[in-house]
PDB file of N, CA and C in Angstrom:
ATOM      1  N   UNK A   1     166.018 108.866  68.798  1.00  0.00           N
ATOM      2  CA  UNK A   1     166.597 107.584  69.075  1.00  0.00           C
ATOM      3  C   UNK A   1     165.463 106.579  69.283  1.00  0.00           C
ATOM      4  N   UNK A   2     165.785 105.228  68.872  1.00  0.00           N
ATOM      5  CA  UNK A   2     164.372 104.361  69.392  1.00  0.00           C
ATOM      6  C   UNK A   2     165.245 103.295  69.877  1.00  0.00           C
ATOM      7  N   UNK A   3     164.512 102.681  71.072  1.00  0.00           N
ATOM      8  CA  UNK A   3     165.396 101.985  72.125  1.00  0.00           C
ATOM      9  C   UNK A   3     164.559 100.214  71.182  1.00  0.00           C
ATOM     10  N   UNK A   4     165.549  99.877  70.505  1.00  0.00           N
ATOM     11  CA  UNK A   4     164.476  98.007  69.656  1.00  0.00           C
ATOM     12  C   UNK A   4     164.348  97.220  70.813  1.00  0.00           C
ATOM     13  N   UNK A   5     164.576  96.919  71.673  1.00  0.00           N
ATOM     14  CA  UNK A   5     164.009  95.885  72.853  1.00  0.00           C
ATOM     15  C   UNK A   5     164.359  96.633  74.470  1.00  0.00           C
ATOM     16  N   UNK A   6     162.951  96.300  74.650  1.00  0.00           N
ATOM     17  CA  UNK A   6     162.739  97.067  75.801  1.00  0.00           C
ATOM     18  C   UNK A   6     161.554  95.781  76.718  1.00  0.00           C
ATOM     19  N   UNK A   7     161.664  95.954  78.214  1.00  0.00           N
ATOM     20  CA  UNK A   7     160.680  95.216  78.482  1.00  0.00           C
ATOM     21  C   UNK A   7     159.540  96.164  79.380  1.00  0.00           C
ATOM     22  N   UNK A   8     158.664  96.792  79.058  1.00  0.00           N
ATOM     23  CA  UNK A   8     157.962  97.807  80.030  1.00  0.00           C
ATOM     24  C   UNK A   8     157.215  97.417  80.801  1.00  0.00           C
ATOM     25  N   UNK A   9     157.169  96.002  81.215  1.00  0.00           N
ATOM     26  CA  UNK A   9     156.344  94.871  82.359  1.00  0.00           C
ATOM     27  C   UNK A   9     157.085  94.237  83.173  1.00  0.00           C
ATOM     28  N   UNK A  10     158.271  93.869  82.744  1.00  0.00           N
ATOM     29  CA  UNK A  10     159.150  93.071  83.648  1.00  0.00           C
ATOM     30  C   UNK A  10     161.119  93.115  83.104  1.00  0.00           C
ATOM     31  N   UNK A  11     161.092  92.083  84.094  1.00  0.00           N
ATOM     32  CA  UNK A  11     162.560  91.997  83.575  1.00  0.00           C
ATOM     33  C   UNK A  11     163.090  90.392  83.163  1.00  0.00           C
ATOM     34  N   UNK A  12     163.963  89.850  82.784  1.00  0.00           N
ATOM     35  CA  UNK A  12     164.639  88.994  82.506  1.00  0.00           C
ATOM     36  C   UNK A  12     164.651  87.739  83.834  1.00  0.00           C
ATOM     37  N   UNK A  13     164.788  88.137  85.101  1.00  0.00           N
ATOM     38  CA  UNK A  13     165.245  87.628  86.220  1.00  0.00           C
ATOM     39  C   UNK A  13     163.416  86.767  86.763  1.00  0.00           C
ATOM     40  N   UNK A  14     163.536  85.528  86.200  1.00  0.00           N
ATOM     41  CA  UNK A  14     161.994  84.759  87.194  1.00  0.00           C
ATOM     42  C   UNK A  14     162.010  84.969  88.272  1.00  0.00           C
ATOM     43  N   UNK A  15     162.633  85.899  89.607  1.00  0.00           N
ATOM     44  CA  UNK A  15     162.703  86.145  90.655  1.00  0.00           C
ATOM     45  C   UNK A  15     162.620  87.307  90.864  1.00  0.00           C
ATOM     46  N   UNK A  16     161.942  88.026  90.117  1.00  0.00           N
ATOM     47  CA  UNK A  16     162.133  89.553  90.564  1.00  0.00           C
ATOM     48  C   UNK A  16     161.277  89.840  90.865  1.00  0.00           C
ATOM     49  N   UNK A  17     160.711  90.897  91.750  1.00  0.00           N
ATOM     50  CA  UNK A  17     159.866  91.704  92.319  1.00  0.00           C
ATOM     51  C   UNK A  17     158.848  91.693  91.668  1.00  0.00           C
ATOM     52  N   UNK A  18     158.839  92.131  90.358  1.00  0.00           N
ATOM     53  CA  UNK A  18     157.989  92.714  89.453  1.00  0.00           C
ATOM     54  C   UNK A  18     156.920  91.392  89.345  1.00  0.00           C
ATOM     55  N   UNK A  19     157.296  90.119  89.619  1.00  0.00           N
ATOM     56  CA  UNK A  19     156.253  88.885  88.923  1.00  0.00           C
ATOM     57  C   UNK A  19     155.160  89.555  90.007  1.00  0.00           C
ATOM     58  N   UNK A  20     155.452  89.906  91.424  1.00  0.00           N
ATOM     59  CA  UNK A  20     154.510  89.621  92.370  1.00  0.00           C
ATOM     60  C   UNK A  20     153.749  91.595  92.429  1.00  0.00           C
ATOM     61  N   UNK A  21     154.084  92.600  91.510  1.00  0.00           N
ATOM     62  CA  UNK A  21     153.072  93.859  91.240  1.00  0.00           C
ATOM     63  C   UNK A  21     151.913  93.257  90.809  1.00  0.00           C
ATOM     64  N   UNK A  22     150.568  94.128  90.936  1.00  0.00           N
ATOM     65  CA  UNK A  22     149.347  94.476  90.827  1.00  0.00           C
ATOM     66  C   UNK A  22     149.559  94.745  89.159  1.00  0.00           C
ATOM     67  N   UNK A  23     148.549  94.383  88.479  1.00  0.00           N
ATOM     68  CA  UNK A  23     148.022  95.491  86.921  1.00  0.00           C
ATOM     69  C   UNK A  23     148.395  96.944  87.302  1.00  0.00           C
ATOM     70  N   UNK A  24     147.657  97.593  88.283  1.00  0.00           N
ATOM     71  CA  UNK A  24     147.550  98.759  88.009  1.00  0.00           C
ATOM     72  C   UNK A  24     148.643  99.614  88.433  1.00  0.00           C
ATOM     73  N   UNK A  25     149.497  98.954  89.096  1.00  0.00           N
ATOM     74  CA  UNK A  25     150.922  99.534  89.791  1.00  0.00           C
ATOM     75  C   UNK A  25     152.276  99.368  88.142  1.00  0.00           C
ATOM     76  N   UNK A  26     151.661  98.409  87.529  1.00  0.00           N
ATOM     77  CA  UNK A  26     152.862  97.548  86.297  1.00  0.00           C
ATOM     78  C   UNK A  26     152.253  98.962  85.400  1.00  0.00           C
ATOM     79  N   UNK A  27     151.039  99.284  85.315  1.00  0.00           N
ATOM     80  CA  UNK A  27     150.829 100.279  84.417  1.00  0.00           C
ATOM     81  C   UNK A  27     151.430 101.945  84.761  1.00  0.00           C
ATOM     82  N   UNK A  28     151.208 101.988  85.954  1.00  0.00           N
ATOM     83  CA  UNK A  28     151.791 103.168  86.294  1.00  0.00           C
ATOM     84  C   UNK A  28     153.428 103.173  85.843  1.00  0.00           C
ATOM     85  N   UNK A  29     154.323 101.954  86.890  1.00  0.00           N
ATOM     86  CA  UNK A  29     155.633 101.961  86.965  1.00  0.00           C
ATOM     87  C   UNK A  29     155.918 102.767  85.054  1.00  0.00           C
ATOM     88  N   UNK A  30     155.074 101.955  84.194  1.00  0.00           N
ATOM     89  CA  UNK A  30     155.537 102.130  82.649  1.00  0.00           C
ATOM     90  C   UNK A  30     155.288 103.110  82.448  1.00  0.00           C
ATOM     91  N   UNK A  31     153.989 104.321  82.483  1.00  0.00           N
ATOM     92  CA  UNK A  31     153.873 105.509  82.317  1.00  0.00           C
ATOM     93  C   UNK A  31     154.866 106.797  83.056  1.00  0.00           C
ATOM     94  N   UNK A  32     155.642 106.291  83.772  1.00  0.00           N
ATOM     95  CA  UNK A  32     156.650 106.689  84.120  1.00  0.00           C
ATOM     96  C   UNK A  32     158.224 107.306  83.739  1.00  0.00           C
ATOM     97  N   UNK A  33     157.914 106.094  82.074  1.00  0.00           N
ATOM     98  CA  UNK A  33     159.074 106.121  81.466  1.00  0.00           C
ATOM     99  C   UNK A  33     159.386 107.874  81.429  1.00  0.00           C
ATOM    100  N   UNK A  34     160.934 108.176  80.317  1.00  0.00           N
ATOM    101  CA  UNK A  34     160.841 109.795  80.258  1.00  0.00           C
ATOM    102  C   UNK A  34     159.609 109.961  79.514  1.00  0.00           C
ATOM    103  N   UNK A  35     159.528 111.167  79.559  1.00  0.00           N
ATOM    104  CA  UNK A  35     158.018 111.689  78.964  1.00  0.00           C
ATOM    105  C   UNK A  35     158.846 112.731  78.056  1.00  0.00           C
ATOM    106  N   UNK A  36     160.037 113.482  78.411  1.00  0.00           N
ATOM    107  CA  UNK A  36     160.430 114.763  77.264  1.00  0.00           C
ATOM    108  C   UNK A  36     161.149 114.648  75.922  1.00  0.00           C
ATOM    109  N   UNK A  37     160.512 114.516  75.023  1.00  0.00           N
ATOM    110  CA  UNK A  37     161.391 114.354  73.907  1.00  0.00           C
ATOM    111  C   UNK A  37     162.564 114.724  73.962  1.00  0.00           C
ATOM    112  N   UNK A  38     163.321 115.857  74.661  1.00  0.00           N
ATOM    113  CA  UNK A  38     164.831 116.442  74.729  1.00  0.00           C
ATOM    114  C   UNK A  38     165.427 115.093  75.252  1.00  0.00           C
ATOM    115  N   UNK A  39     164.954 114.038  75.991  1.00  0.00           N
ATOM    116  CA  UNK A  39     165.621 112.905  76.107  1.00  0.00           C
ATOM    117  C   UNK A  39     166.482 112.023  74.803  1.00  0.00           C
ATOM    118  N   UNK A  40     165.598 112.196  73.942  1.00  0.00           N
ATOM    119  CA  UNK A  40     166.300 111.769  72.836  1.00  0.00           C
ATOM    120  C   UNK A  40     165.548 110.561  72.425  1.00  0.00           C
ATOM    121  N   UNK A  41     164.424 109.833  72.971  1.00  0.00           N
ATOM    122  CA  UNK A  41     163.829 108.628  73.104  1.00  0.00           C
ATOM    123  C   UNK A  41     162.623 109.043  71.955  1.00  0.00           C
ATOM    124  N   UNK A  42     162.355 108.753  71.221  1.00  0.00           N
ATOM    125  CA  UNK A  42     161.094 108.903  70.443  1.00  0.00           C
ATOM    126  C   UNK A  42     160.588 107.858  70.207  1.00  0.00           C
ATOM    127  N   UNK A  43     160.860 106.505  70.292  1.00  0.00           N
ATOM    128  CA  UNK A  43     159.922 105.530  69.656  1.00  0.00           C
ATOM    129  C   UNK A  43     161.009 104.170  70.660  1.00  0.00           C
ATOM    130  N   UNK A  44     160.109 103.187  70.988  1.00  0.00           N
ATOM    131  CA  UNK A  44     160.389 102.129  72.000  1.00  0.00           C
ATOM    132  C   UNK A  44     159.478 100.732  71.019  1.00  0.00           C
ATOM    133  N   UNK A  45     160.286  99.393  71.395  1.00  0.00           N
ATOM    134  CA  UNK A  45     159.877  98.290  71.111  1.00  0.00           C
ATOM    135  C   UNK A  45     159.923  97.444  72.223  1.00  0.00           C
ATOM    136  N   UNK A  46     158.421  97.134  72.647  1.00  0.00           N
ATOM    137  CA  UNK A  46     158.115  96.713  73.575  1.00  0.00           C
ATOM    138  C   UNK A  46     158.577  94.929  73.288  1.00  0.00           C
ATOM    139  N   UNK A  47     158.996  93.816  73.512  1.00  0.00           N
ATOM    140  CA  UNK A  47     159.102  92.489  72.733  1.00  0.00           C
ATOM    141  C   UNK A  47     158.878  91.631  74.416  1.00  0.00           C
ATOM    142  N   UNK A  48     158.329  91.645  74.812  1.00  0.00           N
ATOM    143  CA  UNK A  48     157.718  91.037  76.009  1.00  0.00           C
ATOM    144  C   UNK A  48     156.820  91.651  77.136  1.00  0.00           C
ATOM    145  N   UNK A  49     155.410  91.441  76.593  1.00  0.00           N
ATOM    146  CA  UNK A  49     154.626  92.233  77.861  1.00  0.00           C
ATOM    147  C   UNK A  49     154.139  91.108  78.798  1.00  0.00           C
ATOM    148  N   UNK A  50     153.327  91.830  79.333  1.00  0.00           N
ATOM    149  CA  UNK A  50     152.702  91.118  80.587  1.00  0.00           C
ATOM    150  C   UNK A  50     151.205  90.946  80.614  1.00  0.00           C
ATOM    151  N   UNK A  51     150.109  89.930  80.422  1.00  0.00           N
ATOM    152  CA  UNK A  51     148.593  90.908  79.792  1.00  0.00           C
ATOM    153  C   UNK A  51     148.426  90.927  79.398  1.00  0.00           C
ATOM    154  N   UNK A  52     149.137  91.642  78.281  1.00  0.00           N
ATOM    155  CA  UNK A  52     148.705  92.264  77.279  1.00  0.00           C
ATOM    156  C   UNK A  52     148.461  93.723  77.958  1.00  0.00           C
ATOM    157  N   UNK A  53     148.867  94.632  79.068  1.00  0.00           N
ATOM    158  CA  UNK A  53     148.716  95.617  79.651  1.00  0.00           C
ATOM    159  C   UNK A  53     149.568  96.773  78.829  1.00  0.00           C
ATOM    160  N   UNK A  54     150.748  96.289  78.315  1.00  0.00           N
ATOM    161  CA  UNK A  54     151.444  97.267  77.302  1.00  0.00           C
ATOM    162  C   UNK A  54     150.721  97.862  76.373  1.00  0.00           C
ATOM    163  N   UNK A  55     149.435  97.176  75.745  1.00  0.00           N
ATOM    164  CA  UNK A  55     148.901  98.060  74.572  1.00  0.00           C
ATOM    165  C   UNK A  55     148.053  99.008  75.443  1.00  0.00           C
ATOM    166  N   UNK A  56     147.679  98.753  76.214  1.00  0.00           N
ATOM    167  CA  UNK A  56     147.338  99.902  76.819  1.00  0.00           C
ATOM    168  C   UNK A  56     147.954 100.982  77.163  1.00  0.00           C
ATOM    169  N   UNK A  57     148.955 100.712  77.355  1.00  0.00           N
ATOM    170  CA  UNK A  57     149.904 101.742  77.545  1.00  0.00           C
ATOM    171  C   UNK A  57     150.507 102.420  76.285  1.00  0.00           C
ATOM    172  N   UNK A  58     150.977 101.580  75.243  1.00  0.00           N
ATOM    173  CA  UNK A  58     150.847 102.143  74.008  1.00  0.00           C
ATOM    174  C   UNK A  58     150.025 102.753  72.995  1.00  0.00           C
ATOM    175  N   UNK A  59     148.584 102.272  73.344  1.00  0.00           N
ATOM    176  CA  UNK A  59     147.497 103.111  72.699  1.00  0.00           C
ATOM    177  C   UNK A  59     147.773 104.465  73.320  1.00  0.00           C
ATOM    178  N   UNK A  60     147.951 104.718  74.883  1.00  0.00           N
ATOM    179  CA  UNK A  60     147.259 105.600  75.102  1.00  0.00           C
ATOM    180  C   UNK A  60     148.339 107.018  74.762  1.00  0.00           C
ATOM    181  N   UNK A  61     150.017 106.427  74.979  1.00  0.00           N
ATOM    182  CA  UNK A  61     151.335 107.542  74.048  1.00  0.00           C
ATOM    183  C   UNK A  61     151.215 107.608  72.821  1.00  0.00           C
ATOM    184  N   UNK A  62     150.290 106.778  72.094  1.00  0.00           N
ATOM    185  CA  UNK A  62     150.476 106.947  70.381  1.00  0.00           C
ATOM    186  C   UNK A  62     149.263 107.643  70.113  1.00  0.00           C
ATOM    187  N   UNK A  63     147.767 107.526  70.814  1.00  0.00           N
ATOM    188  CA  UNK A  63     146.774 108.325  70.605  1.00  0.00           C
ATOM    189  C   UNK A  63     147.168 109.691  70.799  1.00  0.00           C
ATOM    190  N   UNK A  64     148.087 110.104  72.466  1.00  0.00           N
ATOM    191  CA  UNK A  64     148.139 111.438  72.315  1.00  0.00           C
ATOM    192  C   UNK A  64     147.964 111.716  73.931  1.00  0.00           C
ATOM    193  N   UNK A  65     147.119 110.766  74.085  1.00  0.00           N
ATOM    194  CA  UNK A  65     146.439 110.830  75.970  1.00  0.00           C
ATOM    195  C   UNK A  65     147.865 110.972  76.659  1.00  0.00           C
ATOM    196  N   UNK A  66     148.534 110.252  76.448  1.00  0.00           N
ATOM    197  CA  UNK A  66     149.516 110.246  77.191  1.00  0.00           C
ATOM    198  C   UNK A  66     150.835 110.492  76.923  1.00  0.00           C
ATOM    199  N   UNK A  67     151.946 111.223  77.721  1.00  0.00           N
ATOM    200  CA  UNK A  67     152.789 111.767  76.855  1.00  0.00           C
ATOM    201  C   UNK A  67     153.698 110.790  76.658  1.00  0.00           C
ATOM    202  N   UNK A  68     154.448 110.370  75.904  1.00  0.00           N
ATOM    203  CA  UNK A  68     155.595 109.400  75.894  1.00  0.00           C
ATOM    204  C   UNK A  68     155.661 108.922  73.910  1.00  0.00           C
ATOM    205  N   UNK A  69     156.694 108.043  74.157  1.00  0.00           N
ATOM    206  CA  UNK A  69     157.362 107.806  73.139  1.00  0.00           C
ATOM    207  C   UNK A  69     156.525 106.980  71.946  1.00  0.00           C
ATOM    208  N   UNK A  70     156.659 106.958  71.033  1.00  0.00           N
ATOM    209  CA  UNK A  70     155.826 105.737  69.799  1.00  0.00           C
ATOM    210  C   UNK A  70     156.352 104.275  70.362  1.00  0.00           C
ATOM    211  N   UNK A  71     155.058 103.487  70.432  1.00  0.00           N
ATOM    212  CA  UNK A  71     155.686 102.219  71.020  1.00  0.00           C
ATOM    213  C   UNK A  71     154.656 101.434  70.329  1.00  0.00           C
ATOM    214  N   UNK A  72     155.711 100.194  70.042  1.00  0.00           N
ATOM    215  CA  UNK A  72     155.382  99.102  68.675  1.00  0.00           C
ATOM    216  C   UNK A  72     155.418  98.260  70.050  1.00  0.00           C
ATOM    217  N   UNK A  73     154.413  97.103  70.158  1.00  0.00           N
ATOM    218  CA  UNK A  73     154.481  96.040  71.164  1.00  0.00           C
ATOM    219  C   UNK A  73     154.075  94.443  70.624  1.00  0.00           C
ATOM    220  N   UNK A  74     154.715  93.879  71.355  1.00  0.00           N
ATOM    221  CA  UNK A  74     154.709  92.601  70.642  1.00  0.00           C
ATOM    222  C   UNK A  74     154.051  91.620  72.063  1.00  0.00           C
ATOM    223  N   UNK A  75     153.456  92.046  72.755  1.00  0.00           N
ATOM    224  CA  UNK A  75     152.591  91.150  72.994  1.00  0.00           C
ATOM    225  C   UNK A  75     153.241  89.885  74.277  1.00  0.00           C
ATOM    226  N   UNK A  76     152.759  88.764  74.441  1.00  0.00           N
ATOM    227  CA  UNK A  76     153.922  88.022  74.986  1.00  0.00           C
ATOM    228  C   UNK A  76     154.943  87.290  74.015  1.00  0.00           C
ATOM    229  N   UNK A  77     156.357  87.284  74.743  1.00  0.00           N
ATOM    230  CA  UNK A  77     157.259  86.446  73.910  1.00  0.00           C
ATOM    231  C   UNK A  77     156.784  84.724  73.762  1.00  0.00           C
ATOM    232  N   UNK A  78     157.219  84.523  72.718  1.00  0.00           N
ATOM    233  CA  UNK A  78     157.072  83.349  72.126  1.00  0.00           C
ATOM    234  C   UNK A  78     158.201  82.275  72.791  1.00  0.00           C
ATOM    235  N   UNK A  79     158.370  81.474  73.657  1.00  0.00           N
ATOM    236  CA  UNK A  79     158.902  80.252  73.822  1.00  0.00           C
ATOM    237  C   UNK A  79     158.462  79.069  73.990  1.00  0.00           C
ATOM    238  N   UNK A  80     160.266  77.787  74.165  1.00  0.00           N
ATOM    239  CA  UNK A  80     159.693  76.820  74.014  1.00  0.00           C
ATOM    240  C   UNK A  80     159.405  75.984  75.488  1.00  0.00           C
ATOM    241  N   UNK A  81     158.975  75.527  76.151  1.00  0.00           N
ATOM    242  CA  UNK A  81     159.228  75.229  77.365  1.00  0.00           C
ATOM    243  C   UNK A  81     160.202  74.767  77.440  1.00  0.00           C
ATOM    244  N   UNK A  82     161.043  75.149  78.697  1.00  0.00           N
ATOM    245  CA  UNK A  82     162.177  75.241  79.397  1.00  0.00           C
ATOM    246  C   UNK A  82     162.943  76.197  79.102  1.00  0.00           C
ATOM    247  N   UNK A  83     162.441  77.039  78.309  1.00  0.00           N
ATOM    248  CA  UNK A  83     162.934  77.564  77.166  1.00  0.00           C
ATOM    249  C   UNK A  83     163.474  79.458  77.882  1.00  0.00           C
ATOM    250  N   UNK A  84     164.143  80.226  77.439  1.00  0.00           N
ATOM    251  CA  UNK A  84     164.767  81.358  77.736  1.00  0.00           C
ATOM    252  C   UNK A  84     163.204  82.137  77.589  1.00  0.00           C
ATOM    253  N   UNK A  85     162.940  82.640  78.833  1.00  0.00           N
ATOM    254  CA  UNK A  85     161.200  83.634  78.409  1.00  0.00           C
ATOM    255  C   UNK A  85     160.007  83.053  78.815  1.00  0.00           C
ATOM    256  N   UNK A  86     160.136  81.418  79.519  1.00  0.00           N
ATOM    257  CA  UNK A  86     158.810  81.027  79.919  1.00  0.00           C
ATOM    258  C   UNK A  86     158.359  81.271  81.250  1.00  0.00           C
ATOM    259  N   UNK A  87     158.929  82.350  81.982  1.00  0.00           N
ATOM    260  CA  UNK A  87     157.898  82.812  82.912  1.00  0.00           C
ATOM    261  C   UNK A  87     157.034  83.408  82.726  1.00  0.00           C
ATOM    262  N   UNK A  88     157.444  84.210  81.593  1.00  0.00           N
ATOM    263  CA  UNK A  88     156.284  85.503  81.192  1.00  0.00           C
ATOM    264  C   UNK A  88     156.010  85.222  79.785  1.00  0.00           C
ATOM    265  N   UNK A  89     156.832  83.930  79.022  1.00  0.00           N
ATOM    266  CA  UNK A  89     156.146  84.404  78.017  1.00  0.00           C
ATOM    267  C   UNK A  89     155.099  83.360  77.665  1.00  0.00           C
ATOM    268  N   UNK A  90     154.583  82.925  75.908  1.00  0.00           N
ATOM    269  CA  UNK A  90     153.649  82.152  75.955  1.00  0.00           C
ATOM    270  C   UNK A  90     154.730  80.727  75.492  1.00  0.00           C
ATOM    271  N   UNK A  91     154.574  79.643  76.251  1.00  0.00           N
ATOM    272  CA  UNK A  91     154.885  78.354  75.543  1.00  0.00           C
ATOM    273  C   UNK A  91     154.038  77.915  74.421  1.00  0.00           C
ATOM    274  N   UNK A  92     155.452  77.159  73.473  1.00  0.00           N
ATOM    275  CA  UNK A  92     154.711  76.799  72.439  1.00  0.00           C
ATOM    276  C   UNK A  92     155.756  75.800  71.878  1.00  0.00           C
ATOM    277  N   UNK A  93     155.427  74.364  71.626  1.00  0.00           N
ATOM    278  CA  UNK A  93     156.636  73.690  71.584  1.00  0.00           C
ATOM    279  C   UNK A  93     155.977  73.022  70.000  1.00  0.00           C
ATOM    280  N   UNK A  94     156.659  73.258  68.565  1.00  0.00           N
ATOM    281  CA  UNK A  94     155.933  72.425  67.638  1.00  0.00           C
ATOM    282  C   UNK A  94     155.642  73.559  66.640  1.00  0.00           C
ATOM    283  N   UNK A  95     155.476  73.151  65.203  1.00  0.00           N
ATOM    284  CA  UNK A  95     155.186  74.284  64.698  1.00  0.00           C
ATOM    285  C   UNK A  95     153.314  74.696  64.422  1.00  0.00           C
ATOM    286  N   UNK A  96     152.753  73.725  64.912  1.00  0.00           N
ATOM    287  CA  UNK A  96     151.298  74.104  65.385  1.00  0.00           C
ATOM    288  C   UNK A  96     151.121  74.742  66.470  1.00  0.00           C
ATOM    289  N   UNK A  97     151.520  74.497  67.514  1.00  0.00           N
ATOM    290  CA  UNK A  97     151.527  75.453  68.521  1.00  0.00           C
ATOM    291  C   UNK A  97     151.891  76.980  68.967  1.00  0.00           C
ATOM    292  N   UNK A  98     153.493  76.960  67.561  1.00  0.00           N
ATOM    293  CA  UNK A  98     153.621  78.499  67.678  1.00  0.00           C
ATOM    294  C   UNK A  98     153.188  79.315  66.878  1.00  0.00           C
ATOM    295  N   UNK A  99     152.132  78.472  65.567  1.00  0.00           N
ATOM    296  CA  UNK A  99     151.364  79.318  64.828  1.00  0.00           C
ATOM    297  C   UNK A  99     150.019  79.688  65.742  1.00  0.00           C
ATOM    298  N   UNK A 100     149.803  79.087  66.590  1.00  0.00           N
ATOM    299  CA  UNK A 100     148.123  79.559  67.318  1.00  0.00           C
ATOM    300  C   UNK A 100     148.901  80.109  68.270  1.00  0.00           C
ATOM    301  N   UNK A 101     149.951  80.519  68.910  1.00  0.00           N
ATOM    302  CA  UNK A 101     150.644  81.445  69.535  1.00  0.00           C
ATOM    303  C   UNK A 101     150.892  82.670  69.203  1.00  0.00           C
ATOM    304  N   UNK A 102     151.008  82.584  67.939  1.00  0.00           N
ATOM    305  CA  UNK A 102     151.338  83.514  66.972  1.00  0.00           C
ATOM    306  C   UNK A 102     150.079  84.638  66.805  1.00  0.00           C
ATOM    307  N   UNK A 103     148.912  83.857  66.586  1.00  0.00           N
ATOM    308  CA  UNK A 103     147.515  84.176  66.122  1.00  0.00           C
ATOM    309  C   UNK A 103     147.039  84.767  67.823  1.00  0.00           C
ATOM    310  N   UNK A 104     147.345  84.235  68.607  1.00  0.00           N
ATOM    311  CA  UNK A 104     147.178  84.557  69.931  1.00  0.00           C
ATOM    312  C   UNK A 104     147.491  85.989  70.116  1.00  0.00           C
ATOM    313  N   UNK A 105     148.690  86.723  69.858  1.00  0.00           N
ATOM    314  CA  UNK A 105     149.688  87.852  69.758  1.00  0.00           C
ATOM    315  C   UNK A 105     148.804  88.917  68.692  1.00  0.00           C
ATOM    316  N   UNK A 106     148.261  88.380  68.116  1.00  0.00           N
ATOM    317  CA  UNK A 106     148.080  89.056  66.595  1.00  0.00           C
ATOM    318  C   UNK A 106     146.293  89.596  67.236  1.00  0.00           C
ATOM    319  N   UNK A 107     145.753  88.478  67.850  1.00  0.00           N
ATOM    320  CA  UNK A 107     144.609  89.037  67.925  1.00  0.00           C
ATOM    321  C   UNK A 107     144.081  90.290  69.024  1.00  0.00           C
ATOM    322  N   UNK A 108     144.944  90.457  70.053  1.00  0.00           N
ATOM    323  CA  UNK A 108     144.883  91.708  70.801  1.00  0.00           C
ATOM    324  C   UNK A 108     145.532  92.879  70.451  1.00  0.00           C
ATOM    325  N   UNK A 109     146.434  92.412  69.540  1.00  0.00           N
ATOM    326  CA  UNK A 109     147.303  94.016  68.983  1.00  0.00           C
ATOM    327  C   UNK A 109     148.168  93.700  68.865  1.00  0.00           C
ATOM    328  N   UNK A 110     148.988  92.801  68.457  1.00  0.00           N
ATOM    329  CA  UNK A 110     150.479  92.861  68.928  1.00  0.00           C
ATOM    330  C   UNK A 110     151.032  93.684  67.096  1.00  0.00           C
ATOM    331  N   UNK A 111     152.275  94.799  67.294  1.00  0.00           N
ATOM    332  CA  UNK A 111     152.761  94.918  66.129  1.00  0.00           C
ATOM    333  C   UNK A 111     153.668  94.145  65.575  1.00  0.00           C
ATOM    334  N   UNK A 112     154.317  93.656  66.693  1.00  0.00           N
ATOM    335  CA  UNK A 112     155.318  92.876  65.916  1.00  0.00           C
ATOM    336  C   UNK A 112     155.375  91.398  66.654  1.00  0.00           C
ATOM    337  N   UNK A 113     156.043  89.985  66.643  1.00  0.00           N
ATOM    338  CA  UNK A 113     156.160  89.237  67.245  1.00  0.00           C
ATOM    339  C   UNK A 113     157.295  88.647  67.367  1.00  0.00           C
ATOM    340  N   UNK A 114     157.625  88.236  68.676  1.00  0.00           N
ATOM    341  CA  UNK A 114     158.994  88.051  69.347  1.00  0.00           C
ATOM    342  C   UNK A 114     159.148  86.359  69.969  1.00  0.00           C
ATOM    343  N   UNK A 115     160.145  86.114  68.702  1.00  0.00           N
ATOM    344  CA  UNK A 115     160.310  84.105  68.966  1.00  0.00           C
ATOM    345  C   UNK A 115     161.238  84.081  69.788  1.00  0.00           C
ATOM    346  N   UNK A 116     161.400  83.528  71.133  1.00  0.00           N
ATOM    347  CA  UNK A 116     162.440  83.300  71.586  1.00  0.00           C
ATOM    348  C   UNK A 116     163.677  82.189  71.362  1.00  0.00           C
ATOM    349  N   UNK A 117     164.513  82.307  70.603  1.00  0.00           N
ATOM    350  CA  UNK A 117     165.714  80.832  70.530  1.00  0.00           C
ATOM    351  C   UNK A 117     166.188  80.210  71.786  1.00  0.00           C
ATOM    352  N   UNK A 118     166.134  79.185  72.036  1.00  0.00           N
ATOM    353  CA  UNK A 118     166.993  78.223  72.801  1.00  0.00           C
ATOM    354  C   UNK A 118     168.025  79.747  73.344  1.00  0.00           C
ATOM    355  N   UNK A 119     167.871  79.588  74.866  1.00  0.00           N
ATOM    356  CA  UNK A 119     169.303  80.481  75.553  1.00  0.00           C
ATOM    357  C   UNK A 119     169.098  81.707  75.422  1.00  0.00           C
ATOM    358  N   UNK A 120     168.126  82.403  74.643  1.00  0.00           N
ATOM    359  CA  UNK A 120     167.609  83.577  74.869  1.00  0.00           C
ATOM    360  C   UNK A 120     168.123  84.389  73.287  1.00  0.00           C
TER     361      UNK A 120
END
């Protein structure tokens, strides 16, 4: 099974707990996920990190270091200000801005990239 949107840094809610974790606690909480394939989970799409701390976490289940699922990550989400995703994700209002947003995503690893629409 592969779970297409997943958030392994945070959640949806600008008030949640999670804004105010440490790096190294956000990395653990995620290495946490199931680890046994009998789960049924084989491959995860990360579409909003935090950091950029997810590829770390995804290098290290797809190298092998670590046990867990294939995970494609996209880096931070793409919005517009005011926009559904701008606590965590990157603003970008214009179509110059969400191409060097874009390039932003692309240059630490991202596999895939995640535009947010108006309302989420």
């Amino acid at each position: 099974m592969i779970v297409m949107s997943i958030l392994l840094f945070g959640e949806a809610d600008p008030k949640s707990r999670l804004l105010n974790l440490k790096h190294g606690q956000i990395v653990m909480n995620a290495l946490k996920m199931p680890k046994n394939p009998s789960y049924g989970v084989t491959s995860i799409r990360d579409l909003g990190g935090r950091d950029y701390l997810e590829f770390a976490v995804r290098d290290a289940c797809n190298s092998g270091r670590q046990l867990g699922p294939t995970i494609k990550a996209a880096g931070r989400m793409i919005c517009m200000t005011g926009g559904h995703g701008n606590v965590f994700g990157r603003i970008a209002d214009g179509p110059d801005e969400v191409l060097k947003a874009v390039r932003e995503q692309i240059h630490p690893g991202s596999d895939v990239i995640k535009l947010m629409a108006p309302g989420g």
